[in-house]
Protein backbone atom coordinates (compact mmCIF):
# COMPACT_ATOMS: atom_id res chain seq x y z
CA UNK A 1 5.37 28.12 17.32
CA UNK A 2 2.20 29.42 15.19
CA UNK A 3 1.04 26.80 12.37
CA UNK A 4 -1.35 26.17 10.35
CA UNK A 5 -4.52 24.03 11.11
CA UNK A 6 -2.86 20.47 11.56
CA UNK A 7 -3.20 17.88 8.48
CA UNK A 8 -4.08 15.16 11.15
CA UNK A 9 -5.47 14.68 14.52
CA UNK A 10 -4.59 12.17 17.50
CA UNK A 11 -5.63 8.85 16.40
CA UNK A 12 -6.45 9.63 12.59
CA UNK A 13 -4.93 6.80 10.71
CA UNK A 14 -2.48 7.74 7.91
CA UNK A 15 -0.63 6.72 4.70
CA UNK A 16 3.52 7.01 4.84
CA UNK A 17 4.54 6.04 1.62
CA UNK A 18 7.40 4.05 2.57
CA UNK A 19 5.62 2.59 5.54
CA UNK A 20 2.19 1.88 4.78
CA UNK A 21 -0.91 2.55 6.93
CA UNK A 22 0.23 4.22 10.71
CA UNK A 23 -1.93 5.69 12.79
CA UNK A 24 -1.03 9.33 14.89
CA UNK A 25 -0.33 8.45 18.60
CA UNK A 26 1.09 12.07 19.62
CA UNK A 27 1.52 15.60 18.31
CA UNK A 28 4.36 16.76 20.32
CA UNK A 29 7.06 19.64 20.24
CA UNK A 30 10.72 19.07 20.52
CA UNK A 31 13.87 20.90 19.95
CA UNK A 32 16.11 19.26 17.87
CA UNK A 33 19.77 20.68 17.12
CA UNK A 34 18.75 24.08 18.11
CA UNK A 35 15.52 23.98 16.10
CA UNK A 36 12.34 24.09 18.07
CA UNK A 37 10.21 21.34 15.85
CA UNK A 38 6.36 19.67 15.76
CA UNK A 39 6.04 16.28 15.03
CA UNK A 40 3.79 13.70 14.20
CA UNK A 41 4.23 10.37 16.50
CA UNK A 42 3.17 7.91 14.12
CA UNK A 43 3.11 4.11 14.78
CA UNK A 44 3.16 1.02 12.83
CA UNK A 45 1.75 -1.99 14.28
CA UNK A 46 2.56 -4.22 11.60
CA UNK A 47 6.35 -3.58 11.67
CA UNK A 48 6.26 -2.83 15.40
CA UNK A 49 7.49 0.92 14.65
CA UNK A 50 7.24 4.62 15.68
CA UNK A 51 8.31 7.34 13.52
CA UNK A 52 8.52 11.02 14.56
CA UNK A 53 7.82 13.39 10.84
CA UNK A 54 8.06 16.91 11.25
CA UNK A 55 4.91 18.44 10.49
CA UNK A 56 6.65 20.80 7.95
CA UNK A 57 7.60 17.46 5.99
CA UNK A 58 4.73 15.47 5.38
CA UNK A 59 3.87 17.09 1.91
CA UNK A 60 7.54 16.55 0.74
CA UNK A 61 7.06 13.21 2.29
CA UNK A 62 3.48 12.74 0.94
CA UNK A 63 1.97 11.67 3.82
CA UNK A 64 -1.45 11.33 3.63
CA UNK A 65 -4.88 10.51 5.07
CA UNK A 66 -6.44 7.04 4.18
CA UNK A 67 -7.67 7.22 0.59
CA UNK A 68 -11.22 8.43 -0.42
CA UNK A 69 -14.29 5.72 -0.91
CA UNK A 70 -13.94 6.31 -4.92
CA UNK A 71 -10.36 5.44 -5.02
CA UNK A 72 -10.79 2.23 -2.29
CA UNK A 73 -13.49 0.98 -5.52
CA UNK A 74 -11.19 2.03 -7.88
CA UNK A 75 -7.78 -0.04 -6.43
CA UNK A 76 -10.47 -3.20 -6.27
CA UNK A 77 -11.78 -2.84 -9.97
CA UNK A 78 -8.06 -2.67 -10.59
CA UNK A 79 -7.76 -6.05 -9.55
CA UNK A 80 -10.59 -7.39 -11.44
CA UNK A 81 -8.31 -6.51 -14.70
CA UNK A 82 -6.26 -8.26 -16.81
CA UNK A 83 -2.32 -8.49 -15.69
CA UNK A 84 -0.49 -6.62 -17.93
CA UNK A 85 3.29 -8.54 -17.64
CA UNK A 86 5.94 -6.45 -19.38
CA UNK A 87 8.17 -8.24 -21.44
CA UNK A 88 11.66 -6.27 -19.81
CA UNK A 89 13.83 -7.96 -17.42
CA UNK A 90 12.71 -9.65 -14.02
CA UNK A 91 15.59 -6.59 -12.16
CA UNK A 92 13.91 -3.83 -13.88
CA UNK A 93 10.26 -5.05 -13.52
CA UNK A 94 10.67 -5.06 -9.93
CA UNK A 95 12.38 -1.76 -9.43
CA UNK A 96 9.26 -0.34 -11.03
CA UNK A 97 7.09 -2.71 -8.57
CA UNK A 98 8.73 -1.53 -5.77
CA UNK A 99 8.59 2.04 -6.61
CA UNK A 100 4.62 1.42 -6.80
CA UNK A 101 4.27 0.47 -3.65
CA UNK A 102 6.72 2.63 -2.23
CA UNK A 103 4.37 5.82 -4.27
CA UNK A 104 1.76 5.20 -1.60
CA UNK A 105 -0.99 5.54 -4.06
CA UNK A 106 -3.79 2.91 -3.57
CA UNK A 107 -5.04 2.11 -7.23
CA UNK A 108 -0.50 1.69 -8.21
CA UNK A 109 -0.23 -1.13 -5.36
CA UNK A 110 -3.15 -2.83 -6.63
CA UNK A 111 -2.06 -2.96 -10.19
CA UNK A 112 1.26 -4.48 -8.27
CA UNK A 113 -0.85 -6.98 -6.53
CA UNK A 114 -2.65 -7.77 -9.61
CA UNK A 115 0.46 -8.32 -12.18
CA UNK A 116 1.54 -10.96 -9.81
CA UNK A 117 -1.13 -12.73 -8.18
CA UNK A 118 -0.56 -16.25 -9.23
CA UNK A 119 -3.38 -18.92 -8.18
CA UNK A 120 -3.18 -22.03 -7.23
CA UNK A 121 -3.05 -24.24 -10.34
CA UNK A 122 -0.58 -21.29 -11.95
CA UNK A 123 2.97 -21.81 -12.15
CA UNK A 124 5.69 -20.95 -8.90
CA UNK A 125 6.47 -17.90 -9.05
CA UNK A 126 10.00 -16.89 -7.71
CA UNK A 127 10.91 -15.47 -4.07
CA UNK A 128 11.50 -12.30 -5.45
CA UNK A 129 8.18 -12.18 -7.00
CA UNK A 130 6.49 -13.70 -4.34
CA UNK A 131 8.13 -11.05 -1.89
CA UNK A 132 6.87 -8.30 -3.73
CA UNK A 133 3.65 -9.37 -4.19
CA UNK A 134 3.06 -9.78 -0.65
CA UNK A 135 4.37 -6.50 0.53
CA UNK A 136 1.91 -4.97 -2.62
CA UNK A 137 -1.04 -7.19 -1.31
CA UNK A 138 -0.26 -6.84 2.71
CA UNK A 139 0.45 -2.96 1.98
CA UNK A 140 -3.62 -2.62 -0.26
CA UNK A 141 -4.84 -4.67 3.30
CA UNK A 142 -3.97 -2.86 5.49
CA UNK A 143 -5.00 0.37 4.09
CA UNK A 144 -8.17 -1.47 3.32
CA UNK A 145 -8.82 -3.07 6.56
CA UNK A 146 -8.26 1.14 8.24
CA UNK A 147 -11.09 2.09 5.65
CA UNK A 148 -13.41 -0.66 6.31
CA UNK A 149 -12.90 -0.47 10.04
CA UNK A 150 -11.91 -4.91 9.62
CA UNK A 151 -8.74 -6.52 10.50
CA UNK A 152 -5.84 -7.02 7.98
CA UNK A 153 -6.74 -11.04 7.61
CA UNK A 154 -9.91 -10.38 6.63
CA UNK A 155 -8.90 -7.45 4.37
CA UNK A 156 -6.74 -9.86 2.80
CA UNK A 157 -9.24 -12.67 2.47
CA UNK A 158 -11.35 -10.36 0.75
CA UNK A 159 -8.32 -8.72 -2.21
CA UNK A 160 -7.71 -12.69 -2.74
CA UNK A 161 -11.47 -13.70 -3.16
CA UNK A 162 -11.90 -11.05 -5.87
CA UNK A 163 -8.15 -11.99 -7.56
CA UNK A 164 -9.14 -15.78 -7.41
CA UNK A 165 -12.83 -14.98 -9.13
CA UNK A 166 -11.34 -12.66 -11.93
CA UNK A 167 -8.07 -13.97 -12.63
CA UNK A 168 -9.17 -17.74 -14.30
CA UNK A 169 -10.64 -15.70 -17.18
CA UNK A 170 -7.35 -14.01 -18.26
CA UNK A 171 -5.29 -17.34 -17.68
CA UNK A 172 -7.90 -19.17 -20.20
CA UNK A 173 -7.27 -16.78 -22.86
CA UNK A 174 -3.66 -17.09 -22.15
CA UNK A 175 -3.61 -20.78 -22.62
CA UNK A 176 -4.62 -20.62 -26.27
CA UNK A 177 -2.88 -23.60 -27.78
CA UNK A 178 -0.06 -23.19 -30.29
């Protein structure tokens, strides 16, 4: 079978929208139904996974390699900004949430991860909230901790040191008395 130059090597970590961050154990060539195929072996530590994609699908897929140093600075100013909480119901907000992080696009799942950081002294959030929030936030470090070559604990630590520095400014200003 005669293809182009591949999109990713052996060992190259990548983006799968749905997935998160994988890396590429295997390039390998299979038939399937009659159909003599090459696929990507990709596996996900995190949700103890392997995925075969046809190399012919990753652009419809929008796989992708891990994101560029300008858009890594550009997903953490993101979280330095103020939350922007739409006013539509909790069932619609989170459809669009999870469609964010779903997108694969670094600088959407931090603006996820921002809009519902809570700290500490903030009120509960809800489960639902609190779910999505930490699939936004586990999904930005992981992708974070491939870049800077860290574990995901520390890329975590690191996404909640710069929430818990910028967000008491925006909660002050909320707290304007009646």
């Amino acid at each position: 079978m005669v293809t182009k130059a591949q999109a990713f090597d052996v060992g190259d970590y990548v983006v799968y929208p749905k997935h998160g961050v994988g890396r590429v154990i295997e390039l390998l060539e299979q038939e399937i139904a009659g159909m003599q195929l090459e696929l990507y072996v990709l596996r996900f530590e995190k949700e103890r996974m392997t995925l075969r994609v046809p190399v012919s699908k990753i652009e419809a897929i929008g796989m992708r390699k891990l994101s560029s140093d300008k858009t890594l600075r550009e997903a953490l100013a993101t979280l330095t900004g103020k939350p922007k909480v739409k006013r539509t119901m909790w069932s619609r907000r989170a459809q669009e949430y999870e469609a964010k992080i779903n997108s694969g696009d670094l600088v959407s799942i931090a603006e996820v991860t921002r809009d519902l950081f809570r700290a500490d002294d903030q009120p509960e959030q809800s489960y639902s909230e609190r779910q999505i929030f930490e699939a936004a936030s586990s999904r930005l470090a992981r992708e974070l901790a491939a870049m800077e070559k860290t574990d995901e604990p520390s890329a975590l630590q690191k996404i909640l040191a710069i929430l818990n520095e910028h967000a008491p400014k925006y909660y002050a200003e909320a707290a304007v008395p009646v």
